[in-house]
Protein backbone atom coordinates (compact mmCIF):
# COMPACT_ATOMS: atom_id res chain seq x y z
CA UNK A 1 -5.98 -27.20 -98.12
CA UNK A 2 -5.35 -24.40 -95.61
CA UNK A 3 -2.32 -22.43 -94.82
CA UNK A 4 -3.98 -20.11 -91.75
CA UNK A 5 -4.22 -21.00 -88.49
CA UNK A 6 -7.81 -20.46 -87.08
CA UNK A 7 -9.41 -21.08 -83.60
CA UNK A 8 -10.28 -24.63 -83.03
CA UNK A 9 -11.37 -26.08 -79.81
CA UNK A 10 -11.32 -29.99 -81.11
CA UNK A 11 -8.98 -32.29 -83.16
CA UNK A 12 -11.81 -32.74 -85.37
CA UNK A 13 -11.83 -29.36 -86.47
CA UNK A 14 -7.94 -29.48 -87.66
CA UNK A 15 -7.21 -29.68 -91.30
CA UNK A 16 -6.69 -32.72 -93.05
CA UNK A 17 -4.39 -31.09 -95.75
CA UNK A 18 -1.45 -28.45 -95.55
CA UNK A 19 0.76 -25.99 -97.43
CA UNK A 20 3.43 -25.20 -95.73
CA UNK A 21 5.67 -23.30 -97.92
CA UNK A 22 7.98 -21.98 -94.45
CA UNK A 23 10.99 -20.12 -95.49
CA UNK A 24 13.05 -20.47 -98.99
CA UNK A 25 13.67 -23.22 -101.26
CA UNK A 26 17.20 -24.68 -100.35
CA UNK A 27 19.84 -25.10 -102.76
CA UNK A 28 19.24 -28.76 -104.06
CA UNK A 29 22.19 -31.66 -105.03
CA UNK A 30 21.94 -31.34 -108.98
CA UNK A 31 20.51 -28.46 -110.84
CA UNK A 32 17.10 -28.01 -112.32
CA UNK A 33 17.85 -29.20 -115.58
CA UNK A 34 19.16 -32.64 -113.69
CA UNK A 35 16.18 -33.18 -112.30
CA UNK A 36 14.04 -32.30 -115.35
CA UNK A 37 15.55 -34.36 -117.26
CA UNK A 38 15.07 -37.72 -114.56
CA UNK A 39 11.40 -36.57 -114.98
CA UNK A 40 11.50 -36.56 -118.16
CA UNK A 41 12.62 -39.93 -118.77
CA UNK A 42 9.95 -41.16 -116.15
CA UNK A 43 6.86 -39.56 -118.17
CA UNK A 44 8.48 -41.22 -121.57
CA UNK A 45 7.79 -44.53 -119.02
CA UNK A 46 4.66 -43.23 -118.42
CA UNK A 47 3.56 -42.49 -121.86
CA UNK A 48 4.72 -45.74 -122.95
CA UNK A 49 2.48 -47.61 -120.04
CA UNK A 50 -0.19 -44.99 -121.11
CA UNK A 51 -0.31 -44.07 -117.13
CA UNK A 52 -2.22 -41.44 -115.76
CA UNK A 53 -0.20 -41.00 -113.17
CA UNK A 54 2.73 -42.25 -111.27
CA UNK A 55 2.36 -42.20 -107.52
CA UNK A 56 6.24 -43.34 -106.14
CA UNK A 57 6.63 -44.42 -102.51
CA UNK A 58 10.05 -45.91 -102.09
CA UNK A 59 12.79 -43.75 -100.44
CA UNK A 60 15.30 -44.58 -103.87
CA UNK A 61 12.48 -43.21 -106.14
CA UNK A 62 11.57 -40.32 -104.47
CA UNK A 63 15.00 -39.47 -103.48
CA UNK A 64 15.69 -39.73 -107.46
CA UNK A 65 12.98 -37.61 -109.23
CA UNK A 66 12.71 -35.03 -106.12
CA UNK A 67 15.84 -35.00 -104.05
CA UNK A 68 13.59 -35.59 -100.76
CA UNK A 69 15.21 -38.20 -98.92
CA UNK A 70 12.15 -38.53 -95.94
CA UNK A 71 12.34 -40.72 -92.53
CA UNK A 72 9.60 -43.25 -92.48
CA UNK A 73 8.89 -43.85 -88.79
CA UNK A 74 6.02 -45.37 -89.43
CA UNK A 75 4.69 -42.74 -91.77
CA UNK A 76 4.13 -42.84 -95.62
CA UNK A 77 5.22 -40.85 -98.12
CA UNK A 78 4.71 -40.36 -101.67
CA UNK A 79 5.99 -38.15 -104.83
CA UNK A 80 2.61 -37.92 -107.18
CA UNK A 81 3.80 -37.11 -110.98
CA UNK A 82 2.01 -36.45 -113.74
CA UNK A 83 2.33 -35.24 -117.13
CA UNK A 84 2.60 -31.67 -116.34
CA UNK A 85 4.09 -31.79 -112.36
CA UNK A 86 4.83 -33.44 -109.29
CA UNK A 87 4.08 -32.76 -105.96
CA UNK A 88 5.88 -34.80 -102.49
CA UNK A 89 2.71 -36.19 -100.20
CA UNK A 90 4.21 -36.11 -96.54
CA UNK A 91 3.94 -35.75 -93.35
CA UNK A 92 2.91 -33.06 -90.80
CA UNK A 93 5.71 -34.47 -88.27
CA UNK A 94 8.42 -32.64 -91.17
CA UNK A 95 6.70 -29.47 -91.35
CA UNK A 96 7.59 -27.48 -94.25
CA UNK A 97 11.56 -29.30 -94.52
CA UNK A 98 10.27 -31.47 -97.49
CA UNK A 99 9.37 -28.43 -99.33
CA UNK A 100 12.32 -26.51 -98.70
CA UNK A 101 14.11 -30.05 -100.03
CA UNK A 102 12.78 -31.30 -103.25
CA UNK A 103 12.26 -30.08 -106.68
CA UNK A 104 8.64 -29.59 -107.20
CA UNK A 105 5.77 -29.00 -104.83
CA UNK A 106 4.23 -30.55 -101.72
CA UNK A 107 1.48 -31.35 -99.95
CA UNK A 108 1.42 -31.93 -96.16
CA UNK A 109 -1.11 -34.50 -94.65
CA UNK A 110 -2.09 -34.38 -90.36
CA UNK A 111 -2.31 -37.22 -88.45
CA UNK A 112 -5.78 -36.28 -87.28
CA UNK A 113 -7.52 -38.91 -89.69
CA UNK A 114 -5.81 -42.17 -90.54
CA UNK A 115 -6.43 -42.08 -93.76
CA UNK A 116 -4.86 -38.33 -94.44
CA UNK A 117 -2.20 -39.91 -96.57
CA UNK A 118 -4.20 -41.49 -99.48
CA UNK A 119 -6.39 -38.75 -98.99
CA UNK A 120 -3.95 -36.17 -99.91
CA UNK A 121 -2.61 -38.60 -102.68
CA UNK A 122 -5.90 -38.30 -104.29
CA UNK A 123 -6.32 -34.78 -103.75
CA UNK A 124 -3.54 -33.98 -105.98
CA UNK A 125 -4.76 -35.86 -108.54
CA UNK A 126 -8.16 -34.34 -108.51
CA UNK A 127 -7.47 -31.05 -107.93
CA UNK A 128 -5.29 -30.91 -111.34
CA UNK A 129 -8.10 -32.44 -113.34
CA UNK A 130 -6.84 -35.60 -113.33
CA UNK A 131 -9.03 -38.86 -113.86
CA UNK A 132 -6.13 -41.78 -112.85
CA UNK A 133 -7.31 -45.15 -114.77
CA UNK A 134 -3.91 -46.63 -115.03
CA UNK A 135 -1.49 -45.54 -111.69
CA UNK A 136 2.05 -46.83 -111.69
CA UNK A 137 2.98 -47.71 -108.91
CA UNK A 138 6.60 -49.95 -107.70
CA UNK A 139 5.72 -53.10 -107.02
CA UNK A 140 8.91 -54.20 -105.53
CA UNK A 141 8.65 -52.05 -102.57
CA UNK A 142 5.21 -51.63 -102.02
CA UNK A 143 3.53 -53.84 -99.44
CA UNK A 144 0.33 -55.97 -99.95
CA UNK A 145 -1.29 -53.98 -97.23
CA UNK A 146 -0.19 -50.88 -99.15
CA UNK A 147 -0.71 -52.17 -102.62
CA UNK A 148 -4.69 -52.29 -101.06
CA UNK A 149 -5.11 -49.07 -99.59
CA UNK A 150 -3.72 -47.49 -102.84
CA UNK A 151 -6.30 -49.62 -104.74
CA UNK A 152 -9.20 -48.79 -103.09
CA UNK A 153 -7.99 -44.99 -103.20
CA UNK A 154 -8.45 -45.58 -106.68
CA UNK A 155 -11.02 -48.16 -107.42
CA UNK A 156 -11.42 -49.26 -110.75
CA UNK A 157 -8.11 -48.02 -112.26
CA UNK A 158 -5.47 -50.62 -112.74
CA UNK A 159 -2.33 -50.51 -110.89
CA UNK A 160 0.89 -50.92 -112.68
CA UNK A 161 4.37 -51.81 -112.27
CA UNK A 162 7.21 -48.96 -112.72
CA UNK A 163 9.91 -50.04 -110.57
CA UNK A 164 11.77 -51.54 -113.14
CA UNK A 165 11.75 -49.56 -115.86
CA UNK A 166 12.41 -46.63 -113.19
CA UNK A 167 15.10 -49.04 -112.16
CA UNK A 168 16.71 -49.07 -115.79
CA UNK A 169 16.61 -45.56 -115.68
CA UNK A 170 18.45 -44.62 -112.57
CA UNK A 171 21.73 -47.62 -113.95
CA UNK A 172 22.69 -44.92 -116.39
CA UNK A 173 24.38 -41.73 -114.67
CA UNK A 174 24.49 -38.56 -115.64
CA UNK A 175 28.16 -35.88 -115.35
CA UNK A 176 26.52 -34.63 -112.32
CA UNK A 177 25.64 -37.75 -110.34
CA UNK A 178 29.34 -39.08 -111.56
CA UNK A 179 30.43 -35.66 -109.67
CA UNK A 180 28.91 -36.35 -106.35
CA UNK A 181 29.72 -40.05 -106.38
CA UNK A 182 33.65 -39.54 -107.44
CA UNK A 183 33.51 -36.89 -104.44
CA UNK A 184 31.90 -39.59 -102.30
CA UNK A 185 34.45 -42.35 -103.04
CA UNK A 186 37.43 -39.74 -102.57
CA UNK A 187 35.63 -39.40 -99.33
CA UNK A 188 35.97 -43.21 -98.63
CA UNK A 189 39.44 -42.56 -99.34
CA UNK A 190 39.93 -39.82 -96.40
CA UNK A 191 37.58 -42.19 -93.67
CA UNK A 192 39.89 -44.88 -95.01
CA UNK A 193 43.27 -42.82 -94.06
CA UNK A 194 41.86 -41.42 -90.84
CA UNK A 195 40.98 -45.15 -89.82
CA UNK A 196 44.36 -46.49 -90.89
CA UNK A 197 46.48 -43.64 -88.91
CA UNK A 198 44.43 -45.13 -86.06
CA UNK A 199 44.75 -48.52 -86.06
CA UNK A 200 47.07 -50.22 -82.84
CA UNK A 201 46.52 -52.99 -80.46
CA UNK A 202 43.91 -52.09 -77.58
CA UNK A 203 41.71 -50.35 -79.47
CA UNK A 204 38.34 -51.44 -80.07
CA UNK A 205 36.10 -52.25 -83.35
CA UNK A 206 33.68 -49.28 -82.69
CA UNK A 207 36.45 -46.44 -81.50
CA UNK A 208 37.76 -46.92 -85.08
CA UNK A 209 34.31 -46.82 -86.43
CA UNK A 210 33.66 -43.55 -85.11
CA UNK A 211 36.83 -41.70 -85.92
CA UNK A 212 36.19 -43.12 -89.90
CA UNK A 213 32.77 -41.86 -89.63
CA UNK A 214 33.60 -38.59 -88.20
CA UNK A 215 36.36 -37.92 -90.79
CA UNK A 216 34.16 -38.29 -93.82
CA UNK A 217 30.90 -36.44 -92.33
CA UNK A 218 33.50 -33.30 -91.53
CA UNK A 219 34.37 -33.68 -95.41
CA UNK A 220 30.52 -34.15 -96.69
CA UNK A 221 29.92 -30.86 -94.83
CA UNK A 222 33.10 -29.05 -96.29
CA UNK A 223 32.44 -30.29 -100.00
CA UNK A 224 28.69 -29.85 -99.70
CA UNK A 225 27.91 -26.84 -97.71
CA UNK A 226 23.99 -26.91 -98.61
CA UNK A 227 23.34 -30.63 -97.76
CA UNK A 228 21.97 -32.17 -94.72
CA UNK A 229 24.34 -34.88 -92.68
CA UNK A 230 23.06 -37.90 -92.67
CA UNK A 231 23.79 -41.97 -93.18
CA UNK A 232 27.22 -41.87 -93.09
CA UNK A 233 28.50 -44.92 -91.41
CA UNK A 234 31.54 -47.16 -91.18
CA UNK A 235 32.16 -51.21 -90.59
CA UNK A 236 34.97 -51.94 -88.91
CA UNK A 237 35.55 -55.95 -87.96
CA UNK A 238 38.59 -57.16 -86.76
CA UNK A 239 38.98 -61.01 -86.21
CA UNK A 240 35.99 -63.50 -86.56
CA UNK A 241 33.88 -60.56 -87.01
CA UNK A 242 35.40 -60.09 -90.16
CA UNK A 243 33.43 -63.14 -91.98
CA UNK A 244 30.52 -61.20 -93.04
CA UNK A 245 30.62 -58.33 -94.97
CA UNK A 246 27.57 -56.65 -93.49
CA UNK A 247 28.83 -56.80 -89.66
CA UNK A 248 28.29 -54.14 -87.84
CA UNK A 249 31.69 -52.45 -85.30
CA UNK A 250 31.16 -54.25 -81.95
CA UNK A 251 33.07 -53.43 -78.69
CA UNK A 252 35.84 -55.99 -79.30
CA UNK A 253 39.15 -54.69 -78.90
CA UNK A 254 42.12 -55.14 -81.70
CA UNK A 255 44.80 -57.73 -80.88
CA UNK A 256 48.34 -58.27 -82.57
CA UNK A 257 47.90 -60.74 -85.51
CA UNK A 258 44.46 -59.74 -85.94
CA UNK A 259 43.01 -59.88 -89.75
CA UNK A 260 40.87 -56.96 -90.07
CA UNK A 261 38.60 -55.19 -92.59
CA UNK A 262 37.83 -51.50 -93.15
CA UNK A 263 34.53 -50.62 -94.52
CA UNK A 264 33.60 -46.92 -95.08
CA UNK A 265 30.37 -45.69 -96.04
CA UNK A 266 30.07 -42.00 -96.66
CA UNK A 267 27.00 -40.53 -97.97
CA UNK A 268 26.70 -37.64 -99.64
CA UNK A 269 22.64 -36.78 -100.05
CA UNK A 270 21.40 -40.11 -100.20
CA UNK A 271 24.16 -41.09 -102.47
CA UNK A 272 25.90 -44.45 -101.71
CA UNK A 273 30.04 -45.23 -102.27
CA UNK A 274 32.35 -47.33 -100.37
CA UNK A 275 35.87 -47.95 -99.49
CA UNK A 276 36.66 -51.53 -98.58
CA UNK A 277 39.88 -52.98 -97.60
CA UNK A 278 41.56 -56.11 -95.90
CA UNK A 279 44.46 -55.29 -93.49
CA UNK A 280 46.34 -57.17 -90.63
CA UNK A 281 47.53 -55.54 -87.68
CA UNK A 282 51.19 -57.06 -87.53
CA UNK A 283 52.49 -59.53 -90.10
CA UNK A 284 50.37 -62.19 -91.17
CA UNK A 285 50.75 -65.87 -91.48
CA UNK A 286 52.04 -67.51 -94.20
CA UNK A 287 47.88 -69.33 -94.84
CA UNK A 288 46.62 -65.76 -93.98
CA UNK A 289 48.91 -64.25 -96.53
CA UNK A 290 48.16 -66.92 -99.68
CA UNK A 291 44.35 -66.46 -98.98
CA UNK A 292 44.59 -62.94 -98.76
CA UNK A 293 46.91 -62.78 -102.18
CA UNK A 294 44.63 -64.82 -104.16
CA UNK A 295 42.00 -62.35 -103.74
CA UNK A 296 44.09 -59.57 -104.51
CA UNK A 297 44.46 -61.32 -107.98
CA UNK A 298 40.63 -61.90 -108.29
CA UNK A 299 39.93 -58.00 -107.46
CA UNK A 300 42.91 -57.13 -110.05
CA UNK A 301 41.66 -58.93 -112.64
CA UNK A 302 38.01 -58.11 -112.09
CA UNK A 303 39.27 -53.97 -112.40
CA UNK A 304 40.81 -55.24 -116.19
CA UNK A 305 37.54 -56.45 -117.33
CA UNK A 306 34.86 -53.80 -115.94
CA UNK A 307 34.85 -51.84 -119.78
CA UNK A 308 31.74 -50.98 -122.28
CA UNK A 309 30.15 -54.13 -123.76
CA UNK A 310 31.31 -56.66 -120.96
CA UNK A 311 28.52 -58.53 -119.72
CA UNK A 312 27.66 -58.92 -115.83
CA UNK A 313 27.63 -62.79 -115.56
CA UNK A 314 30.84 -62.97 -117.91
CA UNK A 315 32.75 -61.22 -115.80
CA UNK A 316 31.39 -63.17 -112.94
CA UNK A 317 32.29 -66.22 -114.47
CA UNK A 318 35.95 -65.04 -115.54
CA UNK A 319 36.96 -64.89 -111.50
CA UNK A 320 34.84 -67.85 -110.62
CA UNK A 321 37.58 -69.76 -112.71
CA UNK A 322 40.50 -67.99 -110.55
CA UNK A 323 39.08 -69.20 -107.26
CA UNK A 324 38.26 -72.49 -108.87
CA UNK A 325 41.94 -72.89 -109.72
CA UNK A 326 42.81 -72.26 -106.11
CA UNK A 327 40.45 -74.77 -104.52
CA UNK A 328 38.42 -71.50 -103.07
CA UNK A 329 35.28 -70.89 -104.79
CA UNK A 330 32.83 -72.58 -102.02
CA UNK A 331 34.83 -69.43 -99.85
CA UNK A 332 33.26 -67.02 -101.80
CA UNK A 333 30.35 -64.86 -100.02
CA UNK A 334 28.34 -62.61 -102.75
CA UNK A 335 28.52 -61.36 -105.97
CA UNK A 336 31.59 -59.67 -107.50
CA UNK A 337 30.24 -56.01 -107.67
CA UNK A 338 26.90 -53.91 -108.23
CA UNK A 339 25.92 -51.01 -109.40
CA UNK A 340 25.77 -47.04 -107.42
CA UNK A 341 23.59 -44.00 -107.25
CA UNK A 342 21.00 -43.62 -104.82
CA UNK A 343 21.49 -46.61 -102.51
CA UNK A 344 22.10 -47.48 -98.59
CA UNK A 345 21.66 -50.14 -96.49
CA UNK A 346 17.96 -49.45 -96.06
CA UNK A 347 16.66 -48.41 -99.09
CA UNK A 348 17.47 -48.49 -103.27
CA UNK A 349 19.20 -51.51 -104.81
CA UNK A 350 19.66 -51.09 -108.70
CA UNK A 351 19.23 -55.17 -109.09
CA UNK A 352 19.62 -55.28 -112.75
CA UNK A 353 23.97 -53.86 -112.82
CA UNK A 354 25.67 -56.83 -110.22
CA UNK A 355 28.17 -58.53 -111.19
CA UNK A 356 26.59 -61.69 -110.63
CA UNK A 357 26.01 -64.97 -112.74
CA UNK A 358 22.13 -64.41 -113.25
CA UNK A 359 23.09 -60.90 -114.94
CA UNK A 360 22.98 -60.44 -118.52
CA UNK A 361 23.26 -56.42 -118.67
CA UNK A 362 25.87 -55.47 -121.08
CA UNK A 363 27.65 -52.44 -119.52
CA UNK A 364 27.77 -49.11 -121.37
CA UNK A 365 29.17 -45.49 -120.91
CA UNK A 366 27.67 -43.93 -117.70
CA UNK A 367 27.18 -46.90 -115.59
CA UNK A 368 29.14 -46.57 -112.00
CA UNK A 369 29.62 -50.04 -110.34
CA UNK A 370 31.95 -52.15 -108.30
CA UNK A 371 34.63 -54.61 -108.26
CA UNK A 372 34.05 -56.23 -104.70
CA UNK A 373 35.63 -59.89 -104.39
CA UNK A 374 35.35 -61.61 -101.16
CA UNK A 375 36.17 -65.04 -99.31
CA UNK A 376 35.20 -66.39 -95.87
CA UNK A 377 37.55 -68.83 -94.58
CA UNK A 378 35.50 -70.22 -91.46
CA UNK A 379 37.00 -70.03 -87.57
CA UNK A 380 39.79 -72.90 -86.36
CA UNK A 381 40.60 -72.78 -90.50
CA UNK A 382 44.52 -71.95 -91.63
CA UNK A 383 43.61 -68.49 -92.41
CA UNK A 384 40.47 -67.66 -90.78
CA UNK A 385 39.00 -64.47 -91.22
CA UNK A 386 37.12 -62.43 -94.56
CA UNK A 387 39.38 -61.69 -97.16
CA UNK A 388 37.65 -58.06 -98.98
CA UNK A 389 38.69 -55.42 -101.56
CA UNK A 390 36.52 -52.99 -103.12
CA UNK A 391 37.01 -50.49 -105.96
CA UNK A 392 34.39 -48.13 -107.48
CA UNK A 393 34.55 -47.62 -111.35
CA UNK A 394 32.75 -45.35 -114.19
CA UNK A 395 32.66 -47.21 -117.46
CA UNK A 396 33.18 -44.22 -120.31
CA UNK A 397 33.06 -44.73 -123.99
CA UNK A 398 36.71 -46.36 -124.26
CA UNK A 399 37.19 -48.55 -120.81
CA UNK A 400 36.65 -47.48 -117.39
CA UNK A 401 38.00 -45.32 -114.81
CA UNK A 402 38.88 -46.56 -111.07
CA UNK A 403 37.92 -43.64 -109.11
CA UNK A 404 39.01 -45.56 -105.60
CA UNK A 405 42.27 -44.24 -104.51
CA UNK A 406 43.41 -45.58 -101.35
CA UNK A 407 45.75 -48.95 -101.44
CA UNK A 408 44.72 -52.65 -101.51
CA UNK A 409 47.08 -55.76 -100.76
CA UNK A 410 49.80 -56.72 -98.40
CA UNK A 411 51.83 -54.23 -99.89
CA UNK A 412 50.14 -51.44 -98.53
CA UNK A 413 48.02 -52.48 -95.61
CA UNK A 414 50.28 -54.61 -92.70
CA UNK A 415 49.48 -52.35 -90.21
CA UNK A 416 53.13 -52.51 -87.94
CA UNK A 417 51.81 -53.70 -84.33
């Protein structure tokens, strides 16, 4: 591995392998100690699994033990721990950025030779003596076509699953993760306002989208001065558009009597929270208003039960009966709420905290998660439209603490048209 530049007068002569140590270390989300103690937890995995090594390629894992969040693009990338270190494989395209941005070292593979990557996967290995027999390795994220490369890097070891137990790890949070994702959801809050004050008949979907968005990036960069600004999105439906939770703004502009929903997504380094609301701009109907009332009194009784020791498909089952009293549970569209940390709508998805009925986790102090109801009442229905609320909540030792401040239910969000 080189870091001089000599005279070369082919491609073939260029290094495989970089250091590129350019400029200082940046000031990283949590502190050293944070991050020691993630790894920390991963080599007691390790140990366990009597691994080797641990060679991580999702963006949620890497993201987790390094605080490198990279862009794919077609390129892979890979933090390589063992029992002593860890060192971020990526990609000449990023230059000396992934350095600067996670805890640990790096490596730098060129495109000049396809197989750089694996190539400076192993190279870590073997240049700190070590002889990798058993790899973990997640096998939820990694492809077949990957899954074979990375064997036949290392032929003859076995490859092992860690995505799950890594997975387990990340459900529990620690006072500093709670601190950036109680800053993130009183940043939901502000994109939430922002989109509220703007609401009025004419506008259109993505216009409100964009002044949400801009409100909360301003507020990432004011509350985290070190970070890089990126992800932050909003979802802002109005009308039929409003019957999937997951719809993206489209150029549809608001009319009086609309139903509408508000969806804000800041990010805040990679970590996920989310402000979701149900509004109407003018009064609404009197079907609109039952439907949207009975999910009120779903999302209010699912904030009761969120406390230590509840179980995930309990609680599930609890508001099942409430829509079954009303005649509405075919309406509903997912599960009641899941869990937060390093998430977004491309990578990370802590399967193992939703608050669905195939969920036995018992939740304890530490865990962050949701309380998201929703119905779909379909178009030429009394009531058309989805019906959302969404709260974020950190269970403690004695209950759990709604950390979502901005207003849900007619009461609050009959926009006057």
């Amino acid at each position: 591995m080189s870091t001089t530049t000599a005279h070369v007068t082919s491609v073939a002569e260029l290094e495989r392998l970089k250091v590129l140590h350019n400029g200082d270390k940046a000031t990283l989300t949590f502190s050293d100690a944070e991050f020691e103690r993630r790894l920390a937890g991963l080599r007691r995995i390790m140990a366990a699994k009597e691994l080797d090594a641990v060679v991580l390629t999702s963006y949620q894992c890497i993201k987790y033990y390094s605080d490198f969040l990279f862009t794919y693009f077609g390129r892979s990338y890979a933090l390589v721990v063992t029992p002593q270190d860890q060192v971020t494989v990526t990609a000449n395209i990023d230059a000396g950025m992934p350095w600067r941005r996670s805890y640990g070292d790096n490596v730098v593979y060129t495109d000049w030779r396809r197989d750089n990557y694996l190539h400076g996967v192993q190279e870590v290995l073997r240049s700190r003596g070590v002889t990798a027999k058993r790899v973990g390795i997640e096998f939820d994220t990694v492809s077949l076509d990957a899954h074979a490369k990375l064997q036949a890097a290392f032929d003859g070891a076995r490859l092992v699953d860690v995505s799950h137990d890594a997975m387990r790890q990340r459900m529990i949070k620690s006072a500093e993760e709670i601190e950036v994702i109680t800053h993130g959801t009183r940043i939901g809050d502000l994109g939430g306002e922002a989109i509220k004050a703007a609401i009025r008949e004419g506008i259109t979907e993505y216009e409100v989208a964009l002044i949400g968005t801009e409100a909360m990036t301003h507020e990432i960069a004011r509350t985290f001065p070190n970070s890089e600004i990126r992800d932050t999105w909003v979802w802002f439906q109005s009308g039929i558009n409003t019957d999937g939770a997951h719809n993206w703004a489209t150029t549809r502009a608001l009319q009086r009597g609309d139903i509408l929903s508000l969806n804000c997504f800041p990010m805040t380094s990679g970590y996920y929270t989310a402000l979701e609301r149900t509004l109407f701009l003018g009064e609404p109907d009197e079907a609109s208003l039952r439907l949207w009332n009975v999910n009120v009194e779903v999302h209010r009784r699912g904030l009761e039960l969120i406390k230590p020791g509840a179980v995930c498909k309990d609680i599930a089952a609890e508001l099942n009966e409430i829509y079954v009293g009303y005649g509405l549970l075919p309406n509903r569209t997912f599960g009641y709420g899941h869990s937060f940390g390093v998430l977004s709508h491309y990578y990370g998805r802590e399967a193992g905290l939703e608050l669905r009925e195939d969920i036995d986790t018992v939740l304890e102090p530490g865990m962050v998660v949701s309380m998201e109801p929703m119905i779909t009442v379909l178009d030429g229905q009394p009531g058309a439209g989805g019906y959302r609320e969404h709260d974020i909540l950190v269970v403690h030792d004695n209950g759990a603490e709604n950390i979502t401040g901005f207003g849900f239910g007619p009461e609050h969000n009959i926009i006057p048209c």
